[in-house]
N, C-alpha and C. Protein backbone atom coordinates (compact mmCIF):
# COMPACT_ATOMS: atom_id res chain seq x y z
N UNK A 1 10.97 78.33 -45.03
CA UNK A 1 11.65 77.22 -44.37
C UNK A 1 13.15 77.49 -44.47
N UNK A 2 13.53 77.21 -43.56
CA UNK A 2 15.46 77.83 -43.49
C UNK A 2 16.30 76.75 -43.65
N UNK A 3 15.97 75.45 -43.79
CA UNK A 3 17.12 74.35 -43.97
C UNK A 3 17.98 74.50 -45.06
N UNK A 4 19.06 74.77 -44.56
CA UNK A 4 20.35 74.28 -45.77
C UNK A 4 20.69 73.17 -45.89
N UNK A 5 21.84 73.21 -47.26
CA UNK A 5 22.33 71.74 -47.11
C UNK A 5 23.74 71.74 -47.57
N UNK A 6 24.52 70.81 -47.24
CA UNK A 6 25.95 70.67 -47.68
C UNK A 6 26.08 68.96 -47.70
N UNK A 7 26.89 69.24 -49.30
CA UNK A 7 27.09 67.44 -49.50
C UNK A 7 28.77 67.63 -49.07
N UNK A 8 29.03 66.49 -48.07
CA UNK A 8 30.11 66.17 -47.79
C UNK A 8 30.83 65.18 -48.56
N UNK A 9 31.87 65.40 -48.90
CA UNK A 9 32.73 64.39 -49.86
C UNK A 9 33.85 64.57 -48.88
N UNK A 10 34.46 62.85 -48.65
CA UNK A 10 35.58 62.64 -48.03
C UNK A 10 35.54 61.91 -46.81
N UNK A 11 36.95 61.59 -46.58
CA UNK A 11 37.03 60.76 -44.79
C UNK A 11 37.73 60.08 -44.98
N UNK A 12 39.33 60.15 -44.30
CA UNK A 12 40.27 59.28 -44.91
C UNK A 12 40.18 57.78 -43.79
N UNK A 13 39.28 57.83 -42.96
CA UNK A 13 39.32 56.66 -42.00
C UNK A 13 38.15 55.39 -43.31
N UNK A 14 37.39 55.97 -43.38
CA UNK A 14 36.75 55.02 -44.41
C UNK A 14 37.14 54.57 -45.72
N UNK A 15 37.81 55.65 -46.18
CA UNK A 15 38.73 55.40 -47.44
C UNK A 15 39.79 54.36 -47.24
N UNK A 16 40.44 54.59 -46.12
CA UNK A 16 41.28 53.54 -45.84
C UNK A 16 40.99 52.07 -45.74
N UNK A 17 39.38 52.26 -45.38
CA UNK A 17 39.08 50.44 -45.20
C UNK A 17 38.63 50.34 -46.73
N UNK A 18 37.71 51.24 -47.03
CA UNK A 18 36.79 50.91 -48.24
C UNK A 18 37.57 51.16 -49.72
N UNK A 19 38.32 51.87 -49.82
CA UNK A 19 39.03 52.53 -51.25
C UNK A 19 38.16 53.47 -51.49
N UNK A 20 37.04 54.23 -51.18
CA UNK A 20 36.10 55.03 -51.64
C UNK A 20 35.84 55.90 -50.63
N UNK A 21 35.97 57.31 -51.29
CA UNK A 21 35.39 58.15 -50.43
C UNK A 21 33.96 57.98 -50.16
N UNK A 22 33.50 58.63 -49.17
CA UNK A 22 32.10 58.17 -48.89
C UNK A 22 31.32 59.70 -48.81
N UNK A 23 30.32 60.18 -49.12
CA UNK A 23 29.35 61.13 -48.76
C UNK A 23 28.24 61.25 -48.25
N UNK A 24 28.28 62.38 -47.66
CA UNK A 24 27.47 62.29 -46.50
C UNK A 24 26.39 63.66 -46.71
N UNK A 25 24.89 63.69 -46.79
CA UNK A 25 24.56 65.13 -47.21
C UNK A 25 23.90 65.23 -45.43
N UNK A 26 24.30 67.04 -45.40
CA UNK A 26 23.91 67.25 -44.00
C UNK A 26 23.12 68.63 -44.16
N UNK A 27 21.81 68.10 -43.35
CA UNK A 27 20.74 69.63 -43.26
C UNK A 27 20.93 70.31 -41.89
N UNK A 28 20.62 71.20 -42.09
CA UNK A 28 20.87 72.50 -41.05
C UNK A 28 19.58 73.68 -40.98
N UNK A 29 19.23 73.66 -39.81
CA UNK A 29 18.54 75.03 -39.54
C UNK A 29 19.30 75.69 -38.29
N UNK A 30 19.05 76.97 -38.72
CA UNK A 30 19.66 77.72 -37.95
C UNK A 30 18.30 78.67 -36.88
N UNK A 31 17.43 78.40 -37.76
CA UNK A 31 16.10 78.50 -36.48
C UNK A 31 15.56 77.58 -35.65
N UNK A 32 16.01 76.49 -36.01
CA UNK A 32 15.18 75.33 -34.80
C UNK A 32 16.65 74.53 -34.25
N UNK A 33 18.10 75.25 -34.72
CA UNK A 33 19.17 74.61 -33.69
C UNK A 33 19.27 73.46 -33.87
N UNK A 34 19.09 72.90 -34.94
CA UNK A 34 19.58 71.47 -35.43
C UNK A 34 20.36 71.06 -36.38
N UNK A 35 20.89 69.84 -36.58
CA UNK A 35 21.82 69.29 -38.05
C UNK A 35 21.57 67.75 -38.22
N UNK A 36 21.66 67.56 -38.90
CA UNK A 36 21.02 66.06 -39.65
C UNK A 36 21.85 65.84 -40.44
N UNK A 37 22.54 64.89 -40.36
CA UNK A 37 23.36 63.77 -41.19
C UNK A 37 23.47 62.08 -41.12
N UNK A 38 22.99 62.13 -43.10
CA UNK A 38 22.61 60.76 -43.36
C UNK A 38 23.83 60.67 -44.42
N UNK A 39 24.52 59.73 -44.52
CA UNK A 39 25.09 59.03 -45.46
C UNK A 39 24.47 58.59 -47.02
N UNK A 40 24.81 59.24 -48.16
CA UNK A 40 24.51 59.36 -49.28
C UNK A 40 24.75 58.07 -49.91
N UNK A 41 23.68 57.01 -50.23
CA UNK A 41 23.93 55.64 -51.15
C UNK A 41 23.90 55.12 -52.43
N UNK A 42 23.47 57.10 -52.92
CA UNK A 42 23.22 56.46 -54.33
C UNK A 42 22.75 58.23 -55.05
N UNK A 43 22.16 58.02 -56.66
CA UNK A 43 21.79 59.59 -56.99
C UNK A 43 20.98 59.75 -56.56
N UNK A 44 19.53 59.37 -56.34
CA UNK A 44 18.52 59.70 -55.57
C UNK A 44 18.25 59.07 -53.82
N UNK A 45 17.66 59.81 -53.16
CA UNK A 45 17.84 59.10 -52.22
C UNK A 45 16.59 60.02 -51.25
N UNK A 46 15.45 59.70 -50.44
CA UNK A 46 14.65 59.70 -49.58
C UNK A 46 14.56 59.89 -48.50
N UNK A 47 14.40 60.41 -47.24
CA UNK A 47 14.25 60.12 -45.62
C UNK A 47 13.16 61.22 -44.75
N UNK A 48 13.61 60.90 -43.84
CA UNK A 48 12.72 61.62 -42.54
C UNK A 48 13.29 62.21 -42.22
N UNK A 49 13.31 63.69 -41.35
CA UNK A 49 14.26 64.04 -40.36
C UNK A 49 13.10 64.39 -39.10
N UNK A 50 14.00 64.28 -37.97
CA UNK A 50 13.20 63.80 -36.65
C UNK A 50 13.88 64.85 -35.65
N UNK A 51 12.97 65.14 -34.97
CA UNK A 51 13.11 66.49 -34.06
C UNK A 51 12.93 65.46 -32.61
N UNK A 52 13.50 65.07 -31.47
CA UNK A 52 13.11 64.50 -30.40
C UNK A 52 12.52 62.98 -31.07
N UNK A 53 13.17 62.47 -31.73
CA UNK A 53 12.20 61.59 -32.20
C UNK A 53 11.58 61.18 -33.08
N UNK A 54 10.74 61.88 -32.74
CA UNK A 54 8.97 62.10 -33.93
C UNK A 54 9.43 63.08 -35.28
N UNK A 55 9.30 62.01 -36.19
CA UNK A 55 8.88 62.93 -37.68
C UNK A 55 8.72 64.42 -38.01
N UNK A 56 9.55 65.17 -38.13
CA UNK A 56 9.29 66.74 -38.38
C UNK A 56 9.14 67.25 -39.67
N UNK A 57 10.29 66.38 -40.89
CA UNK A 57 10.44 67.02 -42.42
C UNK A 57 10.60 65.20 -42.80
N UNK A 58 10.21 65.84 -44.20
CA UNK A 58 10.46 64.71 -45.16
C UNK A 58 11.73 65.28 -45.94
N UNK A 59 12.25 64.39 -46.98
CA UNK A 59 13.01 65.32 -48.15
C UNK A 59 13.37 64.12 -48.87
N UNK A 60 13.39 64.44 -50.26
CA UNK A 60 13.63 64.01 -51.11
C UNK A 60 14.93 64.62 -52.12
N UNK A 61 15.84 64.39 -52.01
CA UNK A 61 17.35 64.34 -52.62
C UNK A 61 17.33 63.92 -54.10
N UNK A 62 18.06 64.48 -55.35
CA UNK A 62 18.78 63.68 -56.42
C UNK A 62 19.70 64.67 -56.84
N UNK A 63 20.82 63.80 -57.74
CA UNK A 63 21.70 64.82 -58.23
C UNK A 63 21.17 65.80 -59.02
N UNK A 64 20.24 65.14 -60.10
CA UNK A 64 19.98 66.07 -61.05
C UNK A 64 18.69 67.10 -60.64
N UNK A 65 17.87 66.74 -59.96
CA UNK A 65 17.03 68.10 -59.40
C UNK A 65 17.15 68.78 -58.86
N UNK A 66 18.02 68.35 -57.35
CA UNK A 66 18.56 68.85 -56.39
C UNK A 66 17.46 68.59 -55.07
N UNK A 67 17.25 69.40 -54.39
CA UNK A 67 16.51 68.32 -52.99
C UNK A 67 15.49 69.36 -52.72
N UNK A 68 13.81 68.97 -52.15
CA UNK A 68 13.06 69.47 -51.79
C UNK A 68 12.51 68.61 -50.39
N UNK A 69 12.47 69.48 -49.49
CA UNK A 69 11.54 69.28 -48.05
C UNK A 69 9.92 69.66 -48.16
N UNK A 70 9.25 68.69 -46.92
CA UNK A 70 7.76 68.88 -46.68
C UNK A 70 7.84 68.72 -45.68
N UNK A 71 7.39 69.74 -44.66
CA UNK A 71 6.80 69.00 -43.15
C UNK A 71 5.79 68.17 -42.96
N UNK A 72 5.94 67.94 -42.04
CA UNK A 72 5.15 66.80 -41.76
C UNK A 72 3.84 67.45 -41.57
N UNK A 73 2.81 66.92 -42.29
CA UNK A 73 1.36 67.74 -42.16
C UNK A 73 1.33 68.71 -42.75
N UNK A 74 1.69 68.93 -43.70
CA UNK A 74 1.76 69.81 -44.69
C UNK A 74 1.50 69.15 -46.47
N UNK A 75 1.22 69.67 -47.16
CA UNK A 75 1.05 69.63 -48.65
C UNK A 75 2.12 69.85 -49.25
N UNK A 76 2.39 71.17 -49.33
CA UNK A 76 3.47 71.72 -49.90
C UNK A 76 4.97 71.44 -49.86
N UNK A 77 5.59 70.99 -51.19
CA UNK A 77 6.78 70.56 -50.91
C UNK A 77 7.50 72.16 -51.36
N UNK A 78 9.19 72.16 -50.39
CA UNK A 78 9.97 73.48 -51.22
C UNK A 78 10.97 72.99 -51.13
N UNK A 79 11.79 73.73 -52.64
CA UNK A 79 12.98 73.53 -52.64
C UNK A 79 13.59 74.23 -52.32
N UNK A 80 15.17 73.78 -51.70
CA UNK A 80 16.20 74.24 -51.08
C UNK A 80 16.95 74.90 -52.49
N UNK A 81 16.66 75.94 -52.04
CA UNK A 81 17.82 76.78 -53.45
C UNK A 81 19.46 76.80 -53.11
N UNK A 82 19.72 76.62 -52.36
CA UNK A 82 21.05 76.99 -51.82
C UNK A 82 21.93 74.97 -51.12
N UNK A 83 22.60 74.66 -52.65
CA UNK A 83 23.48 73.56 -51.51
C UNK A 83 24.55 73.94 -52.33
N UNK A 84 25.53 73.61 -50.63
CA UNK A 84 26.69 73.69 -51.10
C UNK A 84 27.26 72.33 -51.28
N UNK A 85 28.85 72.27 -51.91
CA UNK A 85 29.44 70.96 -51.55
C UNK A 85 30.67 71.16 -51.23
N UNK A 86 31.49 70.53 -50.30
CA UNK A 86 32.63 70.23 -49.50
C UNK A 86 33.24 69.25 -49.87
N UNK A 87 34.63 69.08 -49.49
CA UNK A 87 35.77 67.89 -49.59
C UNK A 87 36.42 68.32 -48.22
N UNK A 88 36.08 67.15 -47.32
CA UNK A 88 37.10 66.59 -46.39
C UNK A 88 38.72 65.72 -46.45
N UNK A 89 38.89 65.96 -45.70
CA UNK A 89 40.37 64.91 -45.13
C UNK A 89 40.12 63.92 -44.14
């Protein structure tokens, strides 16, 4: 499975309203030409990602494990060995 990931830290338009930077973790394949970004609410955190729509991956996020995907119809969960992290402006 080829999804990466990068946690985004930063955004001075939200900082400005909120006092807090905000983060954002974003998946990427570079074989199926997509990117996915959800806004980070907490250390652990859950979702779907959706191809046209319809349900393609699951994933499950935390700080301290780090994040594993399942497709949809599948058993097998894997982890993403590779995240990076970023700071915006």
């Amino acid at each position: 499975m080829d999804i990466g990931i990068t946690i985004l830290k930063g955004g001075s338009r939200e900082f400005e309203k909120t006092g807090v930077y905000p983060r954002y973790i974003l998946f990427y394949s570079s074989e199926l030409k997509r990117n996915w970004r959800f806004k980070l609410l907490g250390e652990e955190q859950s979702g779907v990602l959706k191809i046209n729509k319809e349900p393609a991956f699951k994933y499950e996020f935390s700080e301290n494990s780090g994040c594993r995907i399942q497709a949809i119809g599948e058993n097998e969960w894997h982890y993403v060995v590779s995240i990076r992290t970023e700071m915006r402006d």
